[in-house]
N, C-alpha and C. Protein backbone atom coordinates (compact mmCIF):
# COMPACT_ATOMS: atom_id res chain seq x y z
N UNK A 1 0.85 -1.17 0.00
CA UNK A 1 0.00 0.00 0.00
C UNK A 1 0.89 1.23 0.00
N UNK A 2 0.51 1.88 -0.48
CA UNK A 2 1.05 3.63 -0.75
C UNK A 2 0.54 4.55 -0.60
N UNK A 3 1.22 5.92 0.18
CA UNK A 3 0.95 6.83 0.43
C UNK A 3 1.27 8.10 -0.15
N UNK A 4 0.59 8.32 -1.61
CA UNK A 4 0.93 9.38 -2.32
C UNK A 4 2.07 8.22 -3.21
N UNK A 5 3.27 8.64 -3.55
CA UNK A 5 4.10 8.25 -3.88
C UNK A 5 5.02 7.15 -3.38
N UNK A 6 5.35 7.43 -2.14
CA UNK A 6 6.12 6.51 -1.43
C UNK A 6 5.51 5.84 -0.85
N UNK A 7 5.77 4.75 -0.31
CA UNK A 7 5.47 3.38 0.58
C UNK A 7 5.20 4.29 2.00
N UNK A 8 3.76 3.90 2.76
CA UNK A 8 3.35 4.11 3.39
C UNK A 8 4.34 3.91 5.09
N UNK A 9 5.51 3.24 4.95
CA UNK A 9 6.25 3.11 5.89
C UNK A 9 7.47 4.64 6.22
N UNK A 10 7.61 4.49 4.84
CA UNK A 10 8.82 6.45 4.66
C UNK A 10 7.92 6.88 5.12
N UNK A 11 6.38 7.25 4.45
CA UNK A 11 5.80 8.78 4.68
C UNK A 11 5.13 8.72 5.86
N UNK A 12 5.74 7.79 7.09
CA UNK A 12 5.20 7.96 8.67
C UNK A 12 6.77 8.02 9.02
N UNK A 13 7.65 8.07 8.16
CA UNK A 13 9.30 8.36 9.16
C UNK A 13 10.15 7.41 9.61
N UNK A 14 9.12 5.48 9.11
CA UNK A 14 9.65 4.40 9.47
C UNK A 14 10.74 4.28 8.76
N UNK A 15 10.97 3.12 9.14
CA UNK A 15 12.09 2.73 8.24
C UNK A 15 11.01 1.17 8.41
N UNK A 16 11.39 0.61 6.83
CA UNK A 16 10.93 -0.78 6.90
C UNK A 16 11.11 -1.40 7.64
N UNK A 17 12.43 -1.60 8.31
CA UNK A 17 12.79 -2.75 8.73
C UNK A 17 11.94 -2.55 10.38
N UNK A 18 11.88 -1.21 10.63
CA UNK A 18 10.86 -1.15 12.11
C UNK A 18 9.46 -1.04 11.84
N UNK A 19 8.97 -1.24 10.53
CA UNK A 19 7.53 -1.65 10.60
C UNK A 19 6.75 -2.50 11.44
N UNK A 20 7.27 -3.80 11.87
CA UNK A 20 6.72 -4.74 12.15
C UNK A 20 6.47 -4.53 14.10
N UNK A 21 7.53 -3.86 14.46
CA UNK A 21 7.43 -3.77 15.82
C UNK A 21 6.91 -1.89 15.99
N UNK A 22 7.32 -1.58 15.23
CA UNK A 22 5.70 -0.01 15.17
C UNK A 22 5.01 -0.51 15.16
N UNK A 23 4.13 -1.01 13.95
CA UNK A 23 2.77 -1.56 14.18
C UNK A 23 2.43 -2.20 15.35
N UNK A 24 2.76 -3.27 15.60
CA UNK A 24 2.26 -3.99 16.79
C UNK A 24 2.55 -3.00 18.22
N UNK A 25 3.31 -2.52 18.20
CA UNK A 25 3.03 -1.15 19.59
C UNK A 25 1.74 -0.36 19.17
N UNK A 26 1.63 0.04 17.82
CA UNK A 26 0.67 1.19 17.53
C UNK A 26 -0.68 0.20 17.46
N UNK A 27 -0.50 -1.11 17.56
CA UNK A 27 -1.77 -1.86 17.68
C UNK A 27 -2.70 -2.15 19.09
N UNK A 28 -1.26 -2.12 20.10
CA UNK A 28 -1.93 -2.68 21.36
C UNK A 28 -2.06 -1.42 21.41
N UNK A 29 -1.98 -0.03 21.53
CA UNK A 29 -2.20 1.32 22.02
C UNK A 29 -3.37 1.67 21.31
N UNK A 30 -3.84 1.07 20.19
CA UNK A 30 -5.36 1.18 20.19
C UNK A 30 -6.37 0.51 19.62
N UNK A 31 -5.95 -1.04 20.42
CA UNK A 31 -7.11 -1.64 21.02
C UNK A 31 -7.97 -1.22 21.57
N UNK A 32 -9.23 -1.82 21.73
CA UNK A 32 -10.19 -0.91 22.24
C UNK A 32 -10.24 -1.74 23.93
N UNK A 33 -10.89 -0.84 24.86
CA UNK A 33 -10.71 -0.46 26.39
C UNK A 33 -11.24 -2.24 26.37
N UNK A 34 -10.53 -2.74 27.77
CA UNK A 34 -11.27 -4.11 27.80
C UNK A 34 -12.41 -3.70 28.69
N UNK A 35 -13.40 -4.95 29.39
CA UNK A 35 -14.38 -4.85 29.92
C UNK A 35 -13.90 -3.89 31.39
N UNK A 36 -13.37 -4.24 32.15
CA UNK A 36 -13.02 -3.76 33.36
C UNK A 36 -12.43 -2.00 32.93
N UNK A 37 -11.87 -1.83 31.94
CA UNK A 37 -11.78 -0.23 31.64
C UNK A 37 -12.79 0.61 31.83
N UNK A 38 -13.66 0.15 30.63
CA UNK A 38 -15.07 0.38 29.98
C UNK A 38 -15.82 0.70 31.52
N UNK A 39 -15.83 -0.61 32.10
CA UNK A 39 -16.70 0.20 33.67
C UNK A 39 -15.86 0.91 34.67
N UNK A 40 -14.85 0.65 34.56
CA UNK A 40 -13.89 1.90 35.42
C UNK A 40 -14.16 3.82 34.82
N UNK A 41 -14.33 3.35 33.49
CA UNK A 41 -14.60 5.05 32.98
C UNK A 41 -16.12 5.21 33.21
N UNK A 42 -16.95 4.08 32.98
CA UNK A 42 -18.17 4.28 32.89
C UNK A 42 -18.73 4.90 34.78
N UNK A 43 -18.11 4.17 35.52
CA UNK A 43 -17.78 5.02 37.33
C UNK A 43 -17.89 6.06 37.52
N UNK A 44 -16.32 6.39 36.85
CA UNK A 44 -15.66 7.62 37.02
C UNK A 44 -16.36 8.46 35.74
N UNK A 45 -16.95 8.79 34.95
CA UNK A 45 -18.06 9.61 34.18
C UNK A 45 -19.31 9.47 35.25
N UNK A 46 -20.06 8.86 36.03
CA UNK A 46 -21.10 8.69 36.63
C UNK A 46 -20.49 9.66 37.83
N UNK A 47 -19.50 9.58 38.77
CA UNK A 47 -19.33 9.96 39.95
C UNK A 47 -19.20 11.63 39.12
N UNK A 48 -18.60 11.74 38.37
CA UNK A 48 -18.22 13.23 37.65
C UNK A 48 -19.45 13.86 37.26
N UNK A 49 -20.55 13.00 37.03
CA UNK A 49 -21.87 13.67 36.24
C UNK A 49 -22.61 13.71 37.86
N UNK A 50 -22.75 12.98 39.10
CA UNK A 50 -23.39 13.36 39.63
C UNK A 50 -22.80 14.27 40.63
N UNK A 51 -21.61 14.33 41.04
CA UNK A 51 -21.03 15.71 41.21
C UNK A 51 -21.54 16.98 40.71
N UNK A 52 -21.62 16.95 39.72
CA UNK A 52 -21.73 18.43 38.80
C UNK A 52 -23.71 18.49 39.09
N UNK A 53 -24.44 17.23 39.19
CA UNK A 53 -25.73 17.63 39.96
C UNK A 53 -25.68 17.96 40.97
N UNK A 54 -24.99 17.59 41.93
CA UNK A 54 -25.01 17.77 43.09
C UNK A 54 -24.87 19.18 43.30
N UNK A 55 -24.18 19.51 42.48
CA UNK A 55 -23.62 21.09 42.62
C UNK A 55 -24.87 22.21 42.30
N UNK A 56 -25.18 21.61 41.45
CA UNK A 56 -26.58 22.64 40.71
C UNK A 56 -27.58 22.91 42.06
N UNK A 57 -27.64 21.47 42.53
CA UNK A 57 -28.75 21.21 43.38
C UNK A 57 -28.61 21.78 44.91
N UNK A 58 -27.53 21.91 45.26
CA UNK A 58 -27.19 22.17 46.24
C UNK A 58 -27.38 24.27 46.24
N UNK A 59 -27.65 24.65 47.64
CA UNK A 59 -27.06 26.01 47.66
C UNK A 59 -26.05 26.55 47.37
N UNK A 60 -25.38 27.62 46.79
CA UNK A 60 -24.67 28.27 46.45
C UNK A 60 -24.07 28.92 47.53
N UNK A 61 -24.75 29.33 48.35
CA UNK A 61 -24.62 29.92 49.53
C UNK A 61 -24.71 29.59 50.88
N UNK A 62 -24.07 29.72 51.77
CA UNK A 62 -23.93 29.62 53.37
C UNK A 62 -25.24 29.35 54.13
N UNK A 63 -25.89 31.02 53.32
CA UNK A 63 -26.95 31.27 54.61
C UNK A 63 -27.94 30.51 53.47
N UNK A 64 -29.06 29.51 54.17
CA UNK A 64 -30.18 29.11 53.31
C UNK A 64 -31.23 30.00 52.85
N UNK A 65 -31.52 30.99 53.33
CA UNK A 65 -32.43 32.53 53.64
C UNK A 65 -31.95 33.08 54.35
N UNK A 66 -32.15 34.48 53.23
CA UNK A 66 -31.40 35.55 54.27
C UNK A 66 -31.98 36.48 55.15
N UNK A 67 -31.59 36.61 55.78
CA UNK A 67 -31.66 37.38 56.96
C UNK A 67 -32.42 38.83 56.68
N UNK A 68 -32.69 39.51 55.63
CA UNK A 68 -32.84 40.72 55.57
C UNK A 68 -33.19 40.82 54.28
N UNK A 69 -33.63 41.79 53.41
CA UNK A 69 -33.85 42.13 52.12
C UNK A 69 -33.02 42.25 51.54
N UNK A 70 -32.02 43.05 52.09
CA UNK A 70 -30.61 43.27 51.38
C UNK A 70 -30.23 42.19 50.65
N UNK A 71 -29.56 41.04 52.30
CA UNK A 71 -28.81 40.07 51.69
C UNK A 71 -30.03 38.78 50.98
N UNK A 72 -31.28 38.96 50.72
CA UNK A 72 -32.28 38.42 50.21
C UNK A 72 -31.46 38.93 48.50
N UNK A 73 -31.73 40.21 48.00
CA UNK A 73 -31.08 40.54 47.05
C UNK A 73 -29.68 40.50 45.81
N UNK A 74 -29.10 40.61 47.42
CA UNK A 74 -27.50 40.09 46.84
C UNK A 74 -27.41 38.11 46.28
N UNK A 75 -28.20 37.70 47.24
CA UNK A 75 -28.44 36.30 47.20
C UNK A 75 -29.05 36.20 45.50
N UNK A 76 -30.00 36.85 45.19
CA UNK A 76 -30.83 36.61 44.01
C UNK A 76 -30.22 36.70 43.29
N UNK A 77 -28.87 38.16 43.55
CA UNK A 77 -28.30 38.29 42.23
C UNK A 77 -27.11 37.42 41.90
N UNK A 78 -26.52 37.20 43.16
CA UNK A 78 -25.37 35.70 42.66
C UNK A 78 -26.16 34.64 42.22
N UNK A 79 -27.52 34.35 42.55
CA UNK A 79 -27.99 32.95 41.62
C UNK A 79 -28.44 33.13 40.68
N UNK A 80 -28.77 34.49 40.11
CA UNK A 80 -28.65 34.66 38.68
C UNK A 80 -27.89 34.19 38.14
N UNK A 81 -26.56 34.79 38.66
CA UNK A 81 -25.39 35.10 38.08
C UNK A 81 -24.95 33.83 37.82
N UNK A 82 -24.79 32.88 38.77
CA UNK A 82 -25.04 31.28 38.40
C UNK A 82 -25.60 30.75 37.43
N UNK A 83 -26.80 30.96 37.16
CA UNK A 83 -27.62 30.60 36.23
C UNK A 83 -27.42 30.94 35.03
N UNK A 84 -27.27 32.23 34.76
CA UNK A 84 -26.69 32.76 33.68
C UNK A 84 -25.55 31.90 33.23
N UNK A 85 -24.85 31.47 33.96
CA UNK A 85 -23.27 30.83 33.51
C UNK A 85 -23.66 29.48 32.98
N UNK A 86 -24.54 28.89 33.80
CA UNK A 86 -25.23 27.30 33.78
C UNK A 86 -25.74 27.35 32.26
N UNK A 87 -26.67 28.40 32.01
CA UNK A 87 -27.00 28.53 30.71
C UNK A 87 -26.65 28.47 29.86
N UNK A 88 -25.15 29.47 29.83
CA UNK A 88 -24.16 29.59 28.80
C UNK A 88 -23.87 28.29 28.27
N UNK A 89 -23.08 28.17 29.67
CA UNK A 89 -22.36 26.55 29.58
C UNK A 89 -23.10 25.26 28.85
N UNK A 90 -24.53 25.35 28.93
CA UNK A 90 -25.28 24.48 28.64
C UNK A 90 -25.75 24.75 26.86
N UNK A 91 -25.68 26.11 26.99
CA UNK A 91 -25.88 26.40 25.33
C UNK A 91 -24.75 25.70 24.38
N UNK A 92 -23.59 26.01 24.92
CA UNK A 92 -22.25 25.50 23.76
C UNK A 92 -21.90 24.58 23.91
N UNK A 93 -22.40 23.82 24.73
CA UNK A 93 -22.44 22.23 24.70
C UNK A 93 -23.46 21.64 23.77
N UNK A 94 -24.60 22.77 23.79
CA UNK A 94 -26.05 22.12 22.55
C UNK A 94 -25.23 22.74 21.37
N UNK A 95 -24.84 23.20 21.26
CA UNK A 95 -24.00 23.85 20.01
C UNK A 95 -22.83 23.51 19.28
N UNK A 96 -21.87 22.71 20.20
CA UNK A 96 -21.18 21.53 19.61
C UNK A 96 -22.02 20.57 19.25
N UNK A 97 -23.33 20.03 19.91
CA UNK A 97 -23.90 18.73 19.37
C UNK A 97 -24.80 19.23 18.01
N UNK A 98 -25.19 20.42 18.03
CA UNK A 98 -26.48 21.06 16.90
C UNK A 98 -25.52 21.10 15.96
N UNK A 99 -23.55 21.42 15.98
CA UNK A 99 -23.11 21.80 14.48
C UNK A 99 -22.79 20.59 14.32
N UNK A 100 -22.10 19.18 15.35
CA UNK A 100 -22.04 18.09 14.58
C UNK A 100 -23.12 17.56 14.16
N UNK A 101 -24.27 18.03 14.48
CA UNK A 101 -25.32 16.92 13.84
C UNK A 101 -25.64 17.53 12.37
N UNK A 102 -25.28 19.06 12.60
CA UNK A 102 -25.21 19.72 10.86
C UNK A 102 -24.45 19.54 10.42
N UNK A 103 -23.03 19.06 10.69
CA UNK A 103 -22.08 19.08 9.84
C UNK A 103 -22.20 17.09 9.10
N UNK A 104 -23.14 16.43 10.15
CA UNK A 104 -23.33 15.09 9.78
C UNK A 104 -24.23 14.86 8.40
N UNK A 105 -24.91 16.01 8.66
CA UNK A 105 -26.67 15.94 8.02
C UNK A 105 -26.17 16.40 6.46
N UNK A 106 -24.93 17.46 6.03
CA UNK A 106 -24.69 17.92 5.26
C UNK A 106 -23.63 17.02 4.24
N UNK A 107 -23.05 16.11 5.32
CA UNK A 107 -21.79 15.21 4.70
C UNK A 107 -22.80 13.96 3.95
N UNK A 108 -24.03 13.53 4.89
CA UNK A 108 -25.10 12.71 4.19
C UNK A 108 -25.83 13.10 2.81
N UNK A 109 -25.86 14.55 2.99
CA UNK A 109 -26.39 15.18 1.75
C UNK A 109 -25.67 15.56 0.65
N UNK A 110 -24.62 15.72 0.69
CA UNK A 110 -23.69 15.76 -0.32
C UNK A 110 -23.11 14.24 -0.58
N UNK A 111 -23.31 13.08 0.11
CA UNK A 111 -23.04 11.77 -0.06
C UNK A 111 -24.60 11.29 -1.55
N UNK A 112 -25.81 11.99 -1.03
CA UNK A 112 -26.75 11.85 -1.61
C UNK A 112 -26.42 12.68 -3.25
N UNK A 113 -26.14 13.83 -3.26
CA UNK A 113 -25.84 14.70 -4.53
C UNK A 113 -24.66 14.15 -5.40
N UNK A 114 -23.49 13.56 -4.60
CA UNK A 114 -22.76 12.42 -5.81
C UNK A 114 -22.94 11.29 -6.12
N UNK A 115 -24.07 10.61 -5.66
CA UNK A 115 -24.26 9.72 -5.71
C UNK A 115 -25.18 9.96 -7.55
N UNK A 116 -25.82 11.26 -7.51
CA UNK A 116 -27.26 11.36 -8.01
C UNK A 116 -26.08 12.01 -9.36
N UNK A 117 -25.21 12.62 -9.24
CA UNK A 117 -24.24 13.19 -10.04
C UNK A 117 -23.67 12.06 -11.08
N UNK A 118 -23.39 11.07 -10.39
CA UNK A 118 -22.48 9.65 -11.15
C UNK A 118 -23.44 9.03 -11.50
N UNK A 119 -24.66 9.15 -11.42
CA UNK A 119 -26.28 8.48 -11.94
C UNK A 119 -25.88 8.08 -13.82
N UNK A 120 -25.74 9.55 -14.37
CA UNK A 120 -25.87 9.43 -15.59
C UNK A 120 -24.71 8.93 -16.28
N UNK A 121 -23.30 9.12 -15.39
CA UNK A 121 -22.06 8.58 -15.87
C UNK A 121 -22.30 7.09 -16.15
N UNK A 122 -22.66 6.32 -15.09
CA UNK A 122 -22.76 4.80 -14.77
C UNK A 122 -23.95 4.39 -15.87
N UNK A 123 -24.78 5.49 -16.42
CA UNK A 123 -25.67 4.99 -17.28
C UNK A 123 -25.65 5.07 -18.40
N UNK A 124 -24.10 5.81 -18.64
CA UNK A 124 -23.85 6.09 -20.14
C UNK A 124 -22.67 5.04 -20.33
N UNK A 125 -22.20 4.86 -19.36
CA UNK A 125 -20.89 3.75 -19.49
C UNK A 125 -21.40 2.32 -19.97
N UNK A 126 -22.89 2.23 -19.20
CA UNK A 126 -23.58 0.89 -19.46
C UNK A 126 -24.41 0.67 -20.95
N UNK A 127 -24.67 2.48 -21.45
CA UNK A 127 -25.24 2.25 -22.93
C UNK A 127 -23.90 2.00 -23.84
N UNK A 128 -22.48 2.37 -23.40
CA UNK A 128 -21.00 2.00 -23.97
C UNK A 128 -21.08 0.77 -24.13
N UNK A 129 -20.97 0.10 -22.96
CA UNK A 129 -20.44 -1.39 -22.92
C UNK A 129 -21.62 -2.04 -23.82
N UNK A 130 -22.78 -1.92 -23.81
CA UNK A 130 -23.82 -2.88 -24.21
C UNK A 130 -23.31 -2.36 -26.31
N UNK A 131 -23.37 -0.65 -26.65
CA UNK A 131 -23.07 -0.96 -27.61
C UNK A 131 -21.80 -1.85 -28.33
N UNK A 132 -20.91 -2.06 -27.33
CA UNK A 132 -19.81 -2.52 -27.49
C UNK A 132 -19.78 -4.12 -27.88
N UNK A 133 -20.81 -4.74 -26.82
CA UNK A 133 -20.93 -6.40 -27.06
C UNK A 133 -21.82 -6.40 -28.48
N UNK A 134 -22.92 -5.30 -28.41
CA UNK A 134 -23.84 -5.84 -30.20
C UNK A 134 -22.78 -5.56 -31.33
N UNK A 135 -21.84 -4.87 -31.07
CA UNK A 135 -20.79 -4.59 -32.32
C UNK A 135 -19.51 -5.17 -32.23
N UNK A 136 -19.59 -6.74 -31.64
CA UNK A 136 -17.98 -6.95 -31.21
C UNK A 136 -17.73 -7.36 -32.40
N UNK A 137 -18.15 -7.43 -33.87
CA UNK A 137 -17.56 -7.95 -35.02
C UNK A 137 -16.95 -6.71 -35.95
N UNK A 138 -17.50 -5.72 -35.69
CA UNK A 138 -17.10 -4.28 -36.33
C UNK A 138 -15.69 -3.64 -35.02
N UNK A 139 -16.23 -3.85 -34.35
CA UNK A 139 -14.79 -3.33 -33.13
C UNK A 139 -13.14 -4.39 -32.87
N UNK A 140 -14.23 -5.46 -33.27
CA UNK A 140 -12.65 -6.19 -33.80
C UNK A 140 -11.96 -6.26 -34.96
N UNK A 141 -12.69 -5.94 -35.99
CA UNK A 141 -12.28 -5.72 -37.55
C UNK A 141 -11.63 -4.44 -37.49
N UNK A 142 -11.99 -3.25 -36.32
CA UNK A 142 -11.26 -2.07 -36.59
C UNK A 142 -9.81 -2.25 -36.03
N UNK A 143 -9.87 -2.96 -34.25
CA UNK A 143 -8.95 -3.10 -34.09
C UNK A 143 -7.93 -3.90 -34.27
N UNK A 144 -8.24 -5.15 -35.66
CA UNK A 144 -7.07 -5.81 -35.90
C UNK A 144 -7.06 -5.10 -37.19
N UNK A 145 -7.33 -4.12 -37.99
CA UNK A 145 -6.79 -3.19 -39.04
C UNK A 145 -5.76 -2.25 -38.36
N UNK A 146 -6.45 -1.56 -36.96
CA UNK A 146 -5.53 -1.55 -36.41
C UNK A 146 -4.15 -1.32 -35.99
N UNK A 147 -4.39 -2.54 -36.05
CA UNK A 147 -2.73 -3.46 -35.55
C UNK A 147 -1.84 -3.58 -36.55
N UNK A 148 -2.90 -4.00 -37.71
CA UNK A 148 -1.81 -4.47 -39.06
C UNK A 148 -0.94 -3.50 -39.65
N UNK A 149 -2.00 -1.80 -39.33
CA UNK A 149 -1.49 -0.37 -39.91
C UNK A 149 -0.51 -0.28 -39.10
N UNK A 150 -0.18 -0.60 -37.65
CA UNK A 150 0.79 -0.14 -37.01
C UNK A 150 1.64 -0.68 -37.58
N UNK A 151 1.83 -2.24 -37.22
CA UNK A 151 3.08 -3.57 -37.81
C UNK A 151 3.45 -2.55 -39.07
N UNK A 152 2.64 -2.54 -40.07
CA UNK A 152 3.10 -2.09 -41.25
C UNK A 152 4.22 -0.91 -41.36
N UNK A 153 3.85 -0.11 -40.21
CA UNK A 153 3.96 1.26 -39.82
C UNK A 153 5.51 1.64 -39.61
N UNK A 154 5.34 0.30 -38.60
CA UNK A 154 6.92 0.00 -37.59
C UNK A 154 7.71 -0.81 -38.61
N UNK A 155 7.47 -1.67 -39.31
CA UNK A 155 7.91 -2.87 -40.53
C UNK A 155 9.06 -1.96 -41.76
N UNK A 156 8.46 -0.19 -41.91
CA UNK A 156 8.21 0.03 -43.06
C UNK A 156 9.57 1.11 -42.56
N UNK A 157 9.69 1.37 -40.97
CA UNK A 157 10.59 2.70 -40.30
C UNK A 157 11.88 1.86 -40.20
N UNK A 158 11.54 0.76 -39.60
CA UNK A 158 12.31 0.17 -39.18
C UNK A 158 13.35 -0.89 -39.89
């Protein structure tokens, strides 16, 4: 196999002869997680996701109610201010998932438009070939005249 021009071993910096023990390092490094990984991350994502509820859910603040209007106020406005951030945070997370799912939806649709593009190629190649088998007695008479004009050609230089 080749990469561009050269052998796919140069254009990663190998040298052949360390192909065999690259690969097999670059193989076990990505294998996929065994079972006991898989639920060690699957844990540690669970303890991390209910952390970050815990946090939402919990007070922000010391006092549970405050004491006064004032600090009733100041209170409202740091859990805005929270909220506001929660929001943010929560928007550009829907916003990485809303552009990959557009950037998915668009790679499907342009998968659909070449597909519909090579429609008429594949259907003109197939009215080629078919004229090709009803005329294989005229397409071989041309191309062993052909041949003979060349021989003659080369016979006559040479």
């Amino acid at each position: 196999m080749s990469h561009g021009s050269r052998p796919m071993a140069e254009s990663a910096g190998i040298a052949p002869a360390e192909m065999p023990l690259t690969g097999r390092k670059q193989v076990s490094r990505a294998a996929p997680p065994t079972p006991g990984q898989t639920i060690e991350n699957t844990k540690a994502d669970a303890a991390k996701f209910q952390g970050e509820c815990a946090s939402m859910t919990q007070s922000p603040h010391d006092d549970r109610t405050a004491s006064n209007p004032q600090k009733l106020r100041a209170q409202g406005g740091r859990t805005r201010e929270e909220l506001g951030q929660t929001v943010e945070a929560l928007a550009a997370r829907t916003a990485v998932q809303s552009r990959a799912q557009e950037k998915a939806a668009a790679v499907q649709a342009g998968h659909v438009r070449e597909q519909a593009a090579l429609e008429p190629v594949r259907h003109k190649a197939a009215r080629t070939a078919q004229g090709a088998r009803d005329n294989r007695v005229t397409l071989l008479t041309v191309g062993i005249g052909a041949a003979v004009v060349r021989l003659a050609y080369r016979h006559r230089r040479g």
